[in-house]
Protein backbone atom coordinates (compact mmCIF):
# COMPACT_ATOMS: atom_id res chain seq x y z
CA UNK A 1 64.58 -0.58 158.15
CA UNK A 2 61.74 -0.67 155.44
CA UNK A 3 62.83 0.66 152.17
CA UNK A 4 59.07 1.89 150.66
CA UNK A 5 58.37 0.99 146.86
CA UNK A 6 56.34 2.99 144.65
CA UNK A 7 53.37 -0.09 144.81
CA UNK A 8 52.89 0.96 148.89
CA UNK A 9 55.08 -2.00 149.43
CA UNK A 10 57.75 -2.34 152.45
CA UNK A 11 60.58 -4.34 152.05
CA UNK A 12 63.46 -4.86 154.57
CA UNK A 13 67.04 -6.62 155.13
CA UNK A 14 70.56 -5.76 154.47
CA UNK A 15 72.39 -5.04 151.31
CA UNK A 16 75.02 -7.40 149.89
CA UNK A 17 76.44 -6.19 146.47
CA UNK A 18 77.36 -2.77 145.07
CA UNK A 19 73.85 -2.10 143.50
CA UNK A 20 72.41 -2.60 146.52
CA UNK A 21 71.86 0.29 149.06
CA UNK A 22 72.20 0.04 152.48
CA UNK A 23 68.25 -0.54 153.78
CA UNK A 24 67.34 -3.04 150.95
CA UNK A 25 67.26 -6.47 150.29
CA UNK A 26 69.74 -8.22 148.25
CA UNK A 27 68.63 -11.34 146.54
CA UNK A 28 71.51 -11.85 144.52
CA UNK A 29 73.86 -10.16 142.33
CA UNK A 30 73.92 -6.94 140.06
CA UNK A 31 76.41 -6.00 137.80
CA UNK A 32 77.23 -2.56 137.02
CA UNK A 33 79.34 -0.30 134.64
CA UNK A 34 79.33 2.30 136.91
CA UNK A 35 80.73 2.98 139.65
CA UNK A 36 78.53 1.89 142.55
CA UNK A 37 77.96 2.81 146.30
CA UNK A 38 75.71 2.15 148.85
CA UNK A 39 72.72 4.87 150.29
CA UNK A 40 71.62 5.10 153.04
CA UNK A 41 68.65 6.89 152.10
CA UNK A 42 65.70 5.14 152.33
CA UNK A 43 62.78 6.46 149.65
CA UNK A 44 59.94 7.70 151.81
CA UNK A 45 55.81 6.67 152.06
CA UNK A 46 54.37 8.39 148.68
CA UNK A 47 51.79 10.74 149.18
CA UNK A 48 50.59 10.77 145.18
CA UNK A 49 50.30 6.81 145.30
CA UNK A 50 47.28 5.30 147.38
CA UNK A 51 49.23 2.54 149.85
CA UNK A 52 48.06 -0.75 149.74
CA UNK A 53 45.64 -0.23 152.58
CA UNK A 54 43.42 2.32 150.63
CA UNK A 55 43.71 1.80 147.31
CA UNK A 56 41.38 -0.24 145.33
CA UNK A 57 41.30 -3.85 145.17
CA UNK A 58 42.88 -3.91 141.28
CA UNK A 59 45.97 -6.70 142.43
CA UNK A 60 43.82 -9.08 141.50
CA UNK A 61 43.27 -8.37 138.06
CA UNK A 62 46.85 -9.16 137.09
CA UNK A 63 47.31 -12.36 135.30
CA UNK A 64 49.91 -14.89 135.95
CA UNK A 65 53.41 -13.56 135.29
CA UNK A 66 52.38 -9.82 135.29
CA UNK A 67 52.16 -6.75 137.91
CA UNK A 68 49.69 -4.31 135.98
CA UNK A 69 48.36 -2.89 138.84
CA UNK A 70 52.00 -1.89 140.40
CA UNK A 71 51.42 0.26 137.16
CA UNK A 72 48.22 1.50 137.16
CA UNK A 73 48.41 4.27 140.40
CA UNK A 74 50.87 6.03 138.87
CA UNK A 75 51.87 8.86 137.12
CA UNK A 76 53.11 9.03 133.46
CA UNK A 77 52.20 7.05 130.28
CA UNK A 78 51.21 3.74 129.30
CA UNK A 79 52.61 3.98 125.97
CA UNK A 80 55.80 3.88 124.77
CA UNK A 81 58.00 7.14 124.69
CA UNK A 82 59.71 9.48 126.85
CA UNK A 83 57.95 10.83 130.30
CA UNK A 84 58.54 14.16 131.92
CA UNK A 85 59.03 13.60 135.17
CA UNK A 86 58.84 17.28 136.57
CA UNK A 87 57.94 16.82 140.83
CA UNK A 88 56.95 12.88 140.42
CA UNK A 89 58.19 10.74 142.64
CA UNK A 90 57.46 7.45 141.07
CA UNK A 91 56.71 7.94 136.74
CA UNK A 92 55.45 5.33 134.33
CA UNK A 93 56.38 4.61 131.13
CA UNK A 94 55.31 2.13 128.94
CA UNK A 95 55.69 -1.21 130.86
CA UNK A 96 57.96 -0.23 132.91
CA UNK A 97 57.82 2.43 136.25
CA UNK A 98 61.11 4.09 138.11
CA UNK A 99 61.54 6.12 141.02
CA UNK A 100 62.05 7.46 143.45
CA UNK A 101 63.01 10.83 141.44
CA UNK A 102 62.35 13.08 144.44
CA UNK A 103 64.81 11.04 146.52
CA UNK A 104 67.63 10.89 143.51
CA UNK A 105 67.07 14.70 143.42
CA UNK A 106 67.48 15.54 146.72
CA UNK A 107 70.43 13.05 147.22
CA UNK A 108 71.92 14.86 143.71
CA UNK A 109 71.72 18.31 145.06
CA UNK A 110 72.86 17.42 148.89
CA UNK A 111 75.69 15.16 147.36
CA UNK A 112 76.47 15.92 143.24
CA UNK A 113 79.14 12.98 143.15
CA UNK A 114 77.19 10.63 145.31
CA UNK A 115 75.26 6.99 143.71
CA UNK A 116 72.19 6.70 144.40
CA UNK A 117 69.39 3.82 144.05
CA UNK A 118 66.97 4.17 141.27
CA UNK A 119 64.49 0.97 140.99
CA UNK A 120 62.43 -0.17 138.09
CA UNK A 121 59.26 -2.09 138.04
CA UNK A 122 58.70 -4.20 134.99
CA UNK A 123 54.94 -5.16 134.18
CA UNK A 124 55.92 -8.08 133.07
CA UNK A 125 57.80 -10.36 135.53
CA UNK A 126 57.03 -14.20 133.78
CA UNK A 127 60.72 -14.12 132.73
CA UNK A 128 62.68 -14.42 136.16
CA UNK A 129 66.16 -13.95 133.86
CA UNK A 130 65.46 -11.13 132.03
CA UNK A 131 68.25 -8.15 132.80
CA UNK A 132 67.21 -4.89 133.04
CA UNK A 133 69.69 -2.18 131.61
CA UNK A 134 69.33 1.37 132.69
CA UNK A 135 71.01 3.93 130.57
CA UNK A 136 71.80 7.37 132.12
CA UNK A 137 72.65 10.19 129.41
CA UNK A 138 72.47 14.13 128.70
CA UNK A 139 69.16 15.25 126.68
CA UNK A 140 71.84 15.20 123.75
CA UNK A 141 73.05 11.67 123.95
CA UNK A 142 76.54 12.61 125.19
CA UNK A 143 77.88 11.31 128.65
CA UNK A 144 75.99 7.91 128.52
CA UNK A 145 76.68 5.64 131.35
CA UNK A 146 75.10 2.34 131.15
CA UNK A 147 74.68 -0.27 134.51
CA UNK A 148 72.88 -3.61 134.54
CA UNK A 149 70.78 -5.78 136.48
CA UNK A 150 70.21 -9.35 136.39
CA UNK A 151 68.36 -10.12 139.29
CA UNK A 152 65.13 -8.49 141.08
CA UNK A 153 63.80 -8.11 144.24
CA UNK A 154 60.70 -8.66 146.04
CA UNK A 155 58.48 -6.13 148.31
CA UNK A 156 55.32 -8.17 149.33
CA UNK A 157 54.46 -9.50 145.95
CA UNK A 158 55.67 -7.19 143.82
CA UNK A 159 59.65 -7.37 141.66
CA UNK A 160 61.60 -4.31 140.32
CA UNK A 161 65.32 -4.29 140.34
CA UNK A 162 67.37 -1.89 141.98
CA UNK A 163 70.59 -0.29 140.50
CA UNK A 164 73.23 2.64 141.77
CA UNK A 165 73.38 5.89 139.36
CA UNK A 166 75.54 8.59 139.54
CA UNK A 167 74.84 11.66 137.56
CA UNK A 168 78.10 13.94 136.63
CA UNK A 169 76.73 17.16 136.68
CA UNK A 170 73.77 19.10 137.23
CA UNK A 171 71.18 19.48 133.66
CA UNK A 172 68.71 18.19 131.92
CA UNK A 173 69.58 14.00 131.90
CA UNK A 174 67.69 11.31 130.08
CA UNK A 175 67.14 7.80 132.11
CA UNK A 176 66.23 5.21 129.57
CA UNK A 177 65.93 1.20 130.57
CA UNK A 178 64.92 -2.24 128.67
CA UNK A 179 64.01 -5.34 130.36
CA UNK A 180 63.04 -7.86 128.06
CA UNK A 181 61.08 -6.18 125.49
CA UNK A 182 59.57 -3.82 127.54
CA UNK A 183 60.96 -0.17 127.56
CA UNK A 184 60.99 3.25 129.75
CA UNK A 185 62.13 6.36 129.13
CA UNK A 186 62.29 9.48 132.12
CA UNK A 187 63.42 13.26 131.37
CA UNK A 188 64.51 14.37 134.99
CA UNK A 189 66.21 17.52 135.82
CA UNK A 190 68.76 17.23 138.60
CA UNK A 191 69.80 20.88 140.08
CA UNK A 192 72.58 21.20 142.94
């Protein structure tokens, strides 16, 4: 099975740990505050991100210990702050990139009380230890669940790590998540 990452890249193997669905690879282990459980939903080929095939030759402008250009195709902001995410499948913000928001919607609205993978692509990968913690919350700050990762995967050359959210009811939910000193922030609106 090839799971499909927001940079074009197709990764495959078998999941191991509770933040790991069912179709990706596990290179280790994820802790989580949340409660956890595989998907079997693969995230499918992009159609607002060129695939590595046909989009421009920009990998090799990254410098040693980054992955700009995992960054640069998509949608959202560069700067720091909080991203609509509206349709998006894959949305940038700041140094960091999540998705796939059109899968966690459709698994939401087919499943309400069902985890499903969300993965997050740093910019900056030159510390291999750094945790990434996602925080899931209502537009208010009330319900906030937090789960961690400390370890990332790899799809061709690219890392992100992978984690399991659930979201407890249908609204208007804020996904914020740190890894090192980078930071993201998605509005998404989950309907069922």
């Amino acid at each position: 099975m090839c799971v499909v990452l927001a940079t074009g890249a197709c990764t495959s193997g078998g999941g191991g740990d509770d933040a790991t669905p069912t179709g990706a690879p596990s290179s280790g282990t994820a802790t989580s505050t949340a409660s956890a459980s595989p998907s079997s939903a693969a995230p499918t080929t992009p159609d607002e991100i060129p695939s590595a095939a046909t989009a421009p030759p920009s990998e090799a402008a990254d410098r040693p210990g980054r992955q700009d250009s995992a960054l640069q195709r998509l949608p959202g902001s560069s700067k720091a702050g909080c991203v609509a995410v509206g349709s998006q499948r894959d949305v940038r913000s700041g140094e960091l990139a999540a998705g796939n928001f059109a899968d966690a919607r459709a698994a939401f609205k087919a499943s309400p009380t069902s985890a499903f993978p969300l993965y997050v692509i740093p910019a900056d990968v030159s510390d291999e230890k750094a945790t990434l913690s996602v925080t899931l919350a209502q537009r208010d700050g009330s319900g906030a669940v937090t789960v961690k990762s400390s370890t990332t995967e790899t799809a061709d050359r690219f890392k992100y790590h992978l984690v399991q959210l659930t979201v407890p009811s249908a609204g208007d939910w804020r996904i914020t998540a740190t890894s090192g000193s980078a930071k993201g922030c998605w509005d998404v609106t989950f309907a069922s």
